[in-house]
N, C-alpha and C. Protein backbone atom coordinates (compact mmCIF):
# COMPACT_ATOMS: atom_id res chain seq x y z
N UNK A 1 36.30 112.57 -118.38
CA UNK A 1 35.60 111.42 -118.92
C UNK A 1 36.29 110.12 -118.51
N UNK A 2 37.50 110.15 -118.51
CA UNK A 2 38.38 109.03 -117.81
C UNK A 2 38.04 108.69 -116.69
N UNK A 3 37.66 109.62 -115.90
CA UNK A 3 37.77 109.36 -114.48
C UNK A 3 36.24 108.48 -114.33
N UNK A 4 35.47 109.12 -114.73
CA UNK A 4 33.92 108.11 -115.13
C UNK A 4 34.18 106.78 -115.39
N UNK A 5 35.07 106.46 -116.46
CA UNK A 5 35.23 104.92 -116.97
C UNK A 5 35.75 104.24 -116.01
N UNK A 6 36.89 105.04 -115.16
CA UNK A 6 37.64 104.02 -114.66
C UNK A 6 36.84 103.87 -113.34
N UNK A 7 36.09 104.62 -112.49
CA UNK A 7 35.29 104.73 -111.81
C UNK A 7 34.10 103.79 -112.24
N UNK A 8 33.69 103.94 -113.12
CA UNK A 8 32.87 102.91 -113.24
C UNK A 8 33.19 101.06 -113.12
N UNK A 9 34.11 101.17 -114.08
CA UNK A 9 34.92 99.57 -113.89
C UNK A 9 35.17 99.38 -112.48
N UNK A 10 35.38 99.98 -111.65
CA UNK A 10 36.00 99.58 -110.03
C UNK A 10 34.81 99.75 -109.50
N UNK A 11 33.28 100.09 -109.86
CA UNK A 11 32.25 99.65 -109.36
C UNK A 11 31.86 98.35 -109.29
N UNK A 12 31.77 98.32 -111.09
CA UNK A 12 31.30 96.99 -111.59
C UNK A 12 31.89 95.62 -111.00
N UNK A 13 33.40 96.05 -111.61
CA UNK A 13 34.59 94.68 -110.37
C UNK A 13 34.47 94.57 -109.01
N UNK A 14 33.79 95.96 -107.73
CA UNK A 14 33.25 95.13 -106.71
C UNK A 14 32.23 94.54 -106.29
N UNK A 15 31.28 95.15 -107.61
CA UNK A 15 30.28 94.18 -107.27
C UNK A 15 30.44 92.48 -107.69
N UNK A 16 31.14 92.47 -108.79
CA UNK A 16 31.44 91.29 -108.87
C UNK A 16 32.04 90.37 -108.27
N UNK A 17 32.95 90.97 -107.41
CA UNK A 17 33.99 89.73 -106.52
C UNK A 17 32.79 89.76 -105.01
N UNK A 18 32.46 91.06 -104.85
CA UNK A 18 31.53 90.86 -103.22
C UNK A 18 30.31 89.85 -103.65
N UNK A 19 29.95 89.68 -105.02
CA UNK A 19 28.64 88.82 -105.10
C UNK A 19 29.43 87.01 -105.81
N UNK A 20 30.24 86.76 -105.55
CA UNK A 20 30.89 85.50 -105.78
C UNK A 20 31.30 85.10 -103.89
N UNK A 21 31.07 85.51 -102.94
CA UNK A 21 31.12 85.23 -101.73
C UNK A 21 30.84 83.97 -101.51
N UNK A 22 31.01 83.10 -100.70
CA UNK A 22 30.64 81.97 -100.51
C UNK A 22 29.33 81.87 -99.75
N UNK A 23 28.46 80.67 -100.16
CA UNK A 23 26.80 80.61 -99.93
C UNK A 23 27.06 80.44 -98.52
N UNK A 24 26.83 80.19 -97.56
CA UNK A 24 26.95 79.38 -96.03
C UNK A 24 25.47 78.79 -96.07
N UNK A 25 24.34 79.04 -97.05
CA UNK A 25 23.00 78.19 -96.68
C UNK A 25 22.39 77.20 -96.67
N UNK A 26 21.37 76.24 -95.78
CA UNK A 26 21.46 75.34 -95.90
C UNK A 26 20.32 74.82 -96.27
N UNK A 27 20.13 73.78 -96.70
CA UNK A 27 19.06 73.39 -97.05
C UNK A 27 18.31 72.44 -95.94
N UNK A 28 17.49 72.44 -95.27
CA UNK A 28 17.00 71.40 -94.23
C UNK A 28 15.86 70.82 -94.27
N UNK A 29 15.89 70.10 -94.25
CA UNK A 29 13.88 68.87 -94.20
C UNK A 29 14.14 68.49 -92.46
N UNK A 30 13.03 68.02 -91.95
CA UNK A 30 12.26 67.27 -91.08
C UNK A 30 12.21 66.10 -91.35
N UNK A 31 12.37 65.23 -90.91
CA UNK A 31 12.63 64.12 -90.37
C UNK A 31 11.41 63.03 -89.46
N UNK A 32 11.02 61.98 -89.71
CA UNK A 32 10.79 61.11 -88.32
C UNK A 32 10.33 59.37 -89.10
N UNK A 33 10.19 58.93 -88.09
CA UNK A 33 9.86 57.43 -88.49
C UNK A 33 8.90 57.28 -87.32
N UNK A 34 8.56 55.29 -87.38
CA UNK A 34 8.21 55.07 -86.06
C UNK A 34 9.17 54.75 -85.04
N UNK A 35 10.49 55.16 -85.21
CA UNK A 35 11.65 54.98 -84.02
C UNK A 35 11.72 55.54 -83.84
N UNK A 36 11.85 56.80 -84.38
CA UNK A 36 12.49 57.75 -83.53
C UNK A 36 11.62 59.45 -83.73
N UNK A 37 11.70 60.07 -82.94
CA UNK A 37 11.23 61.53 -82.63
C UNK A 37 11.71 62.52 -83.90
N UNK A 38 10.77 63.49 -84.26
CA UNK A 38 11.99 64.46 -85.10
C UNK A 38 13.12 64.89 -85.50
N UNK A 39 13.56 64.97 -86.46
CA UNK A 39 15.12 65.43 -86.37
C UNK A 39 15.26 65.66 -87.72
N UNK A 40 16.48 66.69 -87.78
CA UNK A 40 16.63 67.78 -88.69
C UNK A 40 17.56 67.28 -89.60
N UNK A 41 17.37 67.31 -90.81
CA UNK A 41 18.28 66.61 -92.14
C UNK A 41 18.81 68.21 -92.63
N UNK A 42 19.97 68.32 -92.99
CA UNK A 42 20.69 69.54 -94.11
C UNK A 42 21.47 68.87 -94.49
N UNK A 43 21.23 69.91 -96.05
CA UNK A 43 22.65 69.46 -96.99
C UNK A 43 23.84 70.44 -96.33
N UNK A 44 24.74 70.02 -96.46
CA UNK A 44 25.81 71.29 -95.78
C UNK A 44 26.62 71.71 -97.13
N UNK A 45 27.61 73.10 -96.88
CA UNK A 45 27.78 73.73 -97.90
C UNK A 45 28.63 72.34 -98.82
N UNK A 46 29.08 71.36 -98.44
CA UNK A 46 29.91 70.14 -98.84
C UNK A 46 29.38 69.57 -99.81
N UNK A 47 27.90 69.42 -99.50
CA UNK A 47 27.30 68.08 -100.47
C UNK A 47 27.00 67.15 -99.07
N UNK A 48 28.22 66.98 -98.37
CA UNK A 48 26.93 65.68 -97.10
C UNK A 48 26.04 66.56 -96.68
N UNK A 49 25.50 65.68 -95.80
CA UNK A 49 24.20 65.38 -95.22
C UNK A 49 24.91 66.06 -93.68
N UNK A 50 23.46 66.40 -92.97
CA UNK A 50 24.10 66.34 -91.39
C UNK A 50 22.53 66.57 -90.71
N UNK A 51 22.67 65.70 -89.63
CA UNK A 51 21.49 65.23 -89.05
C UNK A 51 21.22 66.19 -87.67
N UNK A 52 20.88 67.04 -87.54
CA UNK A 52 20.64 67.75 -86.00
C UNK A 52 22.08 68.27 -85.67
N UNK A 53 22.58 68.99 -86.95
CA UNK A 53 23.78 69.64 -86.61
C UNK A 53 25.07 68.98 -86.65
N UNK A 54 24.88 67.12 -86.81
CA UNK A 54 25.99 66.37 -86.90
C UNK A 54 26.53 66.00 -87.92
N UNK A 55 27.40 66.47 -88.98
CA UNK A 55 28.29 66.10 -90.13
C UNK A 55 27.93 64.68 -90.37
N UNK A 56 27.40 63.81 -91.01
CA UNK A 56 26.94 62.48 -91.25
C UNK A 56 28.19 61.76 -92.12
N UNK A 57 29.19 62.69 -93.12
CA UNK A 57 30.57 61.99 -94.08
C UNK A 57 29.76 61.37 -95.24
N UNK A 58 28.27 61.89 -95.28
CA UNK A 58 27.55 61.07 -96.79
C UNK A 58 27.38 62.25 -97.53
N UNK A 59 26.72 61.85 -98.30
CA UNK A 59 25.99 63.18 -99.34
C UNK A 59 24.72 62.88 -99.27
N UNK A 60 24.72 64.07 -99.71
CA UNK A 60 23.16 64.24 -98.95
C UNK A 60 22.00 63.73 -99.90
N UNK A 61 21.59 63.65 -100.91
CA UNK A 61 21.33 62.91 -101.55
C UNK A 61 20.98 60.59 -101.34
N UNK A 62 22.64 60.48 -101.05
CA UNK A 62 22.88 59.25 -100.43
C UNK A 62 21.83 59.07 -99.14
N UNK A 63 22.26 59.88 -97.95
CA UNK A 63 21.79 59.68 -97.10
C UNK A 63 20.47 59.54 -96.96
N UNK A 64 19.36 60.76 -97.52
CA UNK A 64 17.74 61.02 -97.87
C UNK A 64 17.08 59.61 -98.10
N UNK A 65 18.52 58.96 -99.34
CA UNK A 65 17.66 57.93 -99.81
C UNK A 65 17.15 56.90 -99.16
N UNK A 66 18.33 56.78 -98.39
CA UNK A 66 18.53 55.64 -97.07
C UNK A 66 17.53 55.94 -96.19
N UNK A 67 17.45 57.08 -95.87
CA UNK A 67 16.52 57.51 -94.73
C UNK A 67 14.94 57.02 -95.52
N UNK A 68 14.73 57.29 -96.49
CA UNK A 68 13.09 56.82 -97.01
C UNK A 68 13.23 54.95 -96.84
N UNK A 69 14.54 54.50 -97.92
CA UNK A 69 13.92 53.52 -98.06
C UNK A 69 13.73 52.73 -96.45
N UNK A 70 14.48 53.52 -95.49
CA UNK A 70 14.39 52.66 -94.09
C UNK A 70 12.77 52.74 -93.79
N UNK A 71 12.24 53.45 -94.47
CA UNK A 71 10.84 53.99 -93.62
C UNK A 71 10.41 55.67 -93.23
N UNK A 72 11.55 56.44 -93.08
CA UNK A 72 11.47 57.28 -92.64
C UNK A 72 10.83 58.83 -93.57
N UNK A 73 9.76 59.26 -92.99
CA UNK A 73 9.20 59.91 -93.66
C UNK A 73 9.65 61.45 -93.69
N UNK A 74 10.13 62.17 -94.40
CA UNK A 74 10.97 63.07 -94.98
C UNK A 74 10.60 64.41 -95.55
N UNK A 75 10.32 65.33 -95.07
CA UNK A 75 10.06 66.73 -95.83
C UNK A 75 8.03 65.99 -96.65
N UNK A 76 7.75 65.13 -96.39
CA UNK A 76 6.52 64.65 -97.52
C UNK A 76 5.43 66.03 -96.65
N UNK A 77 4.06 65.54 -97.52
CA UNK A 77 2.92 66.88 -97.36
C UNK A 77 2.08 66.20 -96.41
């Protein structure tokens, strides 16, 4: 019966540490204005922003905002 319990706990504990893994996913919108051509907005696992793969040093949030109020139309329907 021991061997069950303790067997069980060393299930439970790997599922727990293998499902605390770190996310790597990203979140991404579309992008464009009248300047410029498409281009790809993600949040990165950080909190900034990064524009077509380029680390931007904002948050992403910050950046979005900037990007509308410039004009630029954003993930809309």
């Amino acid at each position: 019966m021991k061997k069950h319990i303790v067997l069980f706990t060393l299930t439970i504990t790997s599922l727990l540490i293998s499902s605390c893994g770190s996310d790597d996913s990203k979140t991404c919108i579309t992008c464009n204005s009248e300047q410029t051509i498409e281009f790809l907005v993600c949040e990165e696992s950080n909190g900034n922003a990064s524009v077509n793969g380029e680390n931007t040093g904002t948050q992403y949030a910050l950046y979005l905002d900037g990007l509308v109020a410039a004009g630029a139309d954003c993930g809309g329907d």
